[in-house]
N, C-alpha and C. Protein backbone atom coordinates (compact mmCIF):
# COMPACT_ATOMS: atom_id res chain seq x y z
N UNK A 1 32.79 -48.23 22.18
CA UNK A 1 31.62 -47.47 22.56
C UNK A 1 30.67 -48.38 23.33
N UNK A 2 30.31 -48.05 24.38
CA UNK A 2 29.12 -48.03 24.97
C UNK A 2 27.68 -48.48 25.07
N UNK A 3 27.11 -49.65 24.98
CA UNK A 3 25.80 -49.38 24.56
C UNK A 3 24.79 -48.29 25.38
N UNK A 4 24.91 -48.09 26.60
CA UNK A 4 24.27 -46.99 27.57
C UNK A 4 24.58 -45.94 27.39
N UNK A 5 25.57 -45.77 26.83
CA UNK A 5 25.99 -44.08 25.87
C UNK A 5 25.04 -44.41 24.80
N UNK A 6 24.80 -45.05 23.83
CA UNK A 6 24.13 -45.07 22.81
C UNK A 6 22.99 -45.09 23.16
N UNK A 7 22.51 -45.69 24.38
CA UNK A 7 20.91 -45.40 24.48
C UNK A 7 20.59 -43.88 25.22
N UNK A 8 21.69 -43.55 26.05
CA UNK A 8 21.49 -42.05 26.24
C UNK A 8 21.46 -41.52 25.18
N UNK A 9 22.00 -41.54 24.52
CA UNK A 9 21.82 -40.05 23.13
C UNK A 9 20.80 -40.61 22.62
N UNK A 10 20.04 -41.75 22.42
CA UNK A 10 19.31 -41.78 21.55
C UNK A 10 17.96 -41.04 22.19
N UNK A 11 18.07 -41.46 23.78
CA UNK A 11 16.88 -40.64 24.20
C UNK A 11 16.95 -39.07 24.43
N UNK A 12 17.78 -38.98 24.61
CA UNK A 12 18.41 -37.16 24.43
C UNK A 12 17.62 -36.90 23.41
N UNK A 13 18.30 -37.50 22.16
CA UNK A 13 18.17 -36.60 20.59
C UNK A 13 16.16 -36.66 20.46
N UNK A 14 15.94 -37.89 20.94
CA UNK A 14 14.36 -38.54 20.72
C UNK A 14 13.64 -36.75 21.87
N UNK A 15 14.14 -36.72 22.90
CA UNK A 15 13.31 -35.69 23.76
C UNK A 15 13.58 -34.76 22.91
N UNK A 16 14.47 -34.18 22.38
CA UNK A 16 14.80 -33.08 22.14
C UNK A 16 13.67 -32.64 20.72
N UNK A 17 13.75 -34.13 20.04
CA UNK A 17 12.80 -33.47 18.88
C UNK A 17 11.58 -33.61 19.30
N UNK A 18 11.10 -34.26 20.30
CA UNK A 18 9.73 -33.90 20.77
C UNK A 18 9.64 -32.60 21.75
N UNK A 19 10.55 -31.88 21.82
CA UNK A 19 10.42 -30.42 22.24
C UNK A 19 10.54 -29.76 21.44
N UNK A 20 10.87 -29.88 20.10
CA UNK A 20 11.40 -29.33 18.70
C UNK A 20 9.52 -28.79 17.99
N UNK A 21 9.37 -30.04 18.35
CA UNK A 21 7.75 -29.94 17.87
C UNK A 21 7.01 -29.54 18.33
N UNK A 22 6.65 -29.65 19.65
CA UNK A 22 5.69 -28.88 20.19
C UNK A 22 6.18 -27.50 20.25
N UNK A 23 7.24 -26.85 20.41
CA UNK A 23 7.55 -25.98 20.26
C UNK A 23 7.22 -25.18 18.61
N UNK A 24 7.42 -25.81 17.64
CA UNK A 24 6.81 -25.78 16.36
C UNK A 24 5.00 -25.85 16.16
N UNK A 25 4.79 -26.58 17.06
CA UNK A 25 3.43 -26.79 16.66
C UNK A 25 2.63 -25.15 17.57
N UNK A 26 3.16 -24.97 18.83
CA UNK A 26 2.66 -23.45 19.54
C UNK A 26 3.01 -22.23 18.42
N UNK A 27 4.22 -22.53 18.26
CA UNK A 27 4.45 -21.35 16.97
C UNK A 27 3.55 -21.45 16.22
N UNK A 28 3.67 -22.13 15.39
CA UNK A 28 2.49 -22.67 14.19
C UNK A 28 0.45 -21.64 14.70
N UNK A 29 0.47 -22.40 15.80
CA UNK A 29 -1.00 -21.90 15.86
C UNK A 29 -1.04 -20.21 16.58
N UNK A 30 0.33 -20.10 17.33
CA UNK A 30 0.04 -18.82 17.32
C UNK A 30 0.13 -17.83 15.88
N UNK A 31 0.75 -17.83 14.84
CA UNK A 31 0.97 -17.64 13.41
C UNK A 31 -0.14 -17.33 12.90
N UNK A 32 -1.31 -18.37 12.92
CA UNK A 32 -2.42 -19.00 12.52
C UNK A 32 -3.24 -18.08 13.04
N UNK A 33 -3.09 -17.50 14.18
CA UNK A 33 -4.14 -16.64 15.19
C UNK A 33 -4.01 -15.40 14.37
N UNK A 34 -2.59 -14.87 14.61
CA UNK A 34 -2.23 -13.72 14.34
C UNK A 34 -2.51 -13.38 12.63
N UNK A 35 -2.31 -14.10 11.84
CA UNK A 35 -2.85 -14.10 10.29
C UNK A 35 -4.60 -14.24 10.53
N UNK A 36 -4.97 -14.73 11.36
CA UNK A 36 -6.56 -14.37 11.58
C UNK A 36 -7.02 -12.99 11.75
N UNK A 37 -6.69 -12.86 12.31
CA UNK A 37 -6.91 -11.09 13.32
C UNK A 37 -6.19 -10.52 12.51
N UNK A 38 -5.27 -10.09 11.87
CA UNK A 38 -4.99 -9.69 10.73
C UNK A 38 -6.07 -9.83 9.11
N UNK A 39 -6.25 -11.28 9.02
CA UNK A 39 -7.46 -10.89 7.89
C UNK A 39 -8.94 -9.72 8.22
N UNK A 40 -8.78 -9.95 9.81
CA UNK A 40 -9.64 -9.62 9.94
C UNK A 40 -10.19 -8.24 9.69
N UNK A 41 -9.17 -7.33 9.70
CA UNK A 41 -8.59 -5.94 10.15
C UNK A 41 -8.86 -5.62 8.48
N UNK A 42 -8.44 -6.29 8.08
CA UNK A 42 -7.95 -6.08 6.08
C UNK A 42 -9.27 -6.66 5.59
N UNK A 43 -10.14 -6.99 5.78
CA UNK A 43 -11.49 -7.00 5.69
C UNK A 43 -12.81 -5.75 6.36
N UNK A 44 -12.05 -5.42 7.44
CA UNK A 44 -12.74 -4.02 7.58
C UNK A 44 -12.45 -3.30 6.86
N UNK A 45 -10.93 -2.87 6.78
CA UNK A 45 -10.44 -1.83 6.03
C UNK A 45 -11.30 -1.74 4.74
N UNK A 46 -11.56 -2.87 4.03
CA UNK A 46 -11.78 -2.91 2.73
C UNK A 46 -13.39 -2.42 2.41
N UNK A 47 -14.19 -3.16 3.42
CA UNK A 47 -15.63 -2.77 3.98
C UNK A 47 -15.28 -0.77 3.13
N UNK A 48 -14.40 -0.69 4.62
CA UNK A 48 -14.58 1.24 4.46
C UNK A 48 -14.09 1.58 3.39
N UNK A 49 -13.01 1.01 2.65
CA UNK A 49 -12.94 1.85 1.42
C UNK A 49 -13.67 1.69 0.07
N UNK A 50 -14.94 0.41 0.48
CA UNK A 50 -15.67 0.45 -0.51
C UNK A 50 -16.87 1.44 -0.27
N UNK A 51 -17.25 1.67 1.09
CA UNK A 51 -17.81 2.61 1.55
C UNK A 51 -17.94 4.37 0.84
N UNK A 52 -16.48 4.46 1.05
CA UNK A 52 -15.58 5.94 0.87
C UNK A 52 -16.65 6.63 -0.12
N UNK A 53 -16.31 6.55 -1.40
CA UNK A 53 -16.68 6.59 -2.26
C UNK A 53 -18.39 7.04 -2.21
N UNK A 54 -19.00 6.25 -1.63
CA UNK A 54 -20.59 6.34 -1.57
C UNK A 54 -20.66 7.40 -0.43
N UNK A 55 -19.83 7.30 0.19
CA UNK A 55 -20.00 9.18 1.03
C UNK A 55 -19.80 10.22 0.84
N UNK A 56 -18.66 10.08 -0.32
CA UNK A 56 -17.99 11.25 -0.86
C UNK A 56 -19.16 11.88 -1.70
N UNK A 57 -20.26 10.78 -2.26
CA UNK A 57 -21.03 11.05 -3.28
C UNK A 57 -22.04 12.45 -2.55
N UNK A 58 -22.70 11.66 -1.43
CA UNK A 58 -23.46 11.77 -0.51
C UNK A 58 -23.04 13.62 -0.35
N UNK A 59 -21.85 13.33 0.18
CA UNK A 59 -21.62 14.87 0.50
C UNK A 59 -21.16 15.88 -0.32
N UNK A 60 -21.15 15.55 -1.42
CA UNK A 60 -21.33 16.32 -2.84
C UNK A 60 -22.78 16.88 -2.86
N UNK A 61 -23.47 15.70 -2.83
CA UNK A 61 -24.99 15.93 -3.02
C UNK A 61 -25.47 16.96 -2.64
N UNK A 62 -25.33 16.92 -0.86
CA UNK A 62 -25.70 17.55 0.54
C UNK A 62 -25.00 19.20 0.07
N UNK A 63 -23.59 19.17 -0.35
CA UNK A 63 -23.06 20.46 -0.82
C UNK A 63 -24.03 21.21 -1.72
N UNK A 64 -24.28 21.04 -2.67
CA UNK A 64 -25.11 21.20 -4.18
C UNK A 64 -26.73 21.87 -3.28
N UNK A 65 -27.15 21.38 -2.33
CA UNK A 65 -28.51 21.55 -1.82
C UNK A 65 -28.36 22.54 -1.08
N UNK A 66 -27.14 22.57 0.14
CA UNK A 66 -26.34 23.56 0.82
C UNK A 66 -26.71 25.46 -0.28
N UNK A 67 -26.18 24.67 -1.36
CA UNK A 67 -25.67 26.10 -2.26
C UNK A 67 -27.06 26.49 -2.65
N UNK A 68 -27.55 25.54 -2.61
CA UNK A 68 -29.08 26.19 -3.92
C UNK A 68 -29.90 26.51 -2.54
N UNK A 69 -30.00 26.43 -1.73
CA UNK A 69 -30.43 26.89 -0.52
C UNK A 69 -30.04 28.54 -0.23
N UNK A 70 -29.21 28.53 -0.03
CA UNK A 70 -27.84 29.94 0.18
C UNK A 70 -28.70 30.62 -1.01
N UNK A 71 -28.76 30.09 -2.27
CA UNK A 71 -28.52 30.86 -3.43
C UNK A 71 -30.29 31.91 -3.21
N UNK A 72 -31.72 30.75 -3.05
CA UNK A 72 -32.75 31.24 -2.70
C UNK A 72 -32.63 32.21 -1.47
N UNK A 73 -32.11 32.03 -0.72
CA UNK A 73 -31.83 32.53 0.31
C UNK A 73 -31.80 34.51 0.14
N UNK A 74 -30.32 34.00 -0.33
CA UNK A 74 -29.86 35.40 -0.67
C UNK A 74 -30.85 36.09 -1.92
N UNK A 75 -31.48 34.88 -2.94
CA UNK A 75 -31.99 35.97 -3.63
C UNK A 75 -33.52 36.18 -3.62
């Protein structure tokens, strides 16, 4: 064997894992983005469904006033 074969592969294998990585490292932060903007979404969501509830109340209420309104109304 060769020593200039041996220093070719060694720089082959050496580039290759420094394309290994940066290629890993773009993945990585795009991942990172996308799990962002995702929390982000699942933090609104959560906003509104703590919301829900306090509207549903609301328009119960608004119903009930609706009726007793109607009810003077008519009588």
């Amino acid at each position: 064997m060769d020593w200039t074969s041996i220093v070719v592969a060694l720089i082959t294998g050496g580039l290759a894992f420094l394309g290994v990585l940066v290629s890993n490292r773009k993945t990585g932060a795009l991942i990172a983005y996308r799990l962002q903007q995702l929390e982000a979404k699942v933090d609104k969501h959560n906003h509104f469904a703590e919301r829900m509830p306090v509207i549903e109340e609301q328009i119960k209420v608004v119903n009930h006033r609706i009726e007793d309104l109607e009810r003077r109304a008519d009588g």
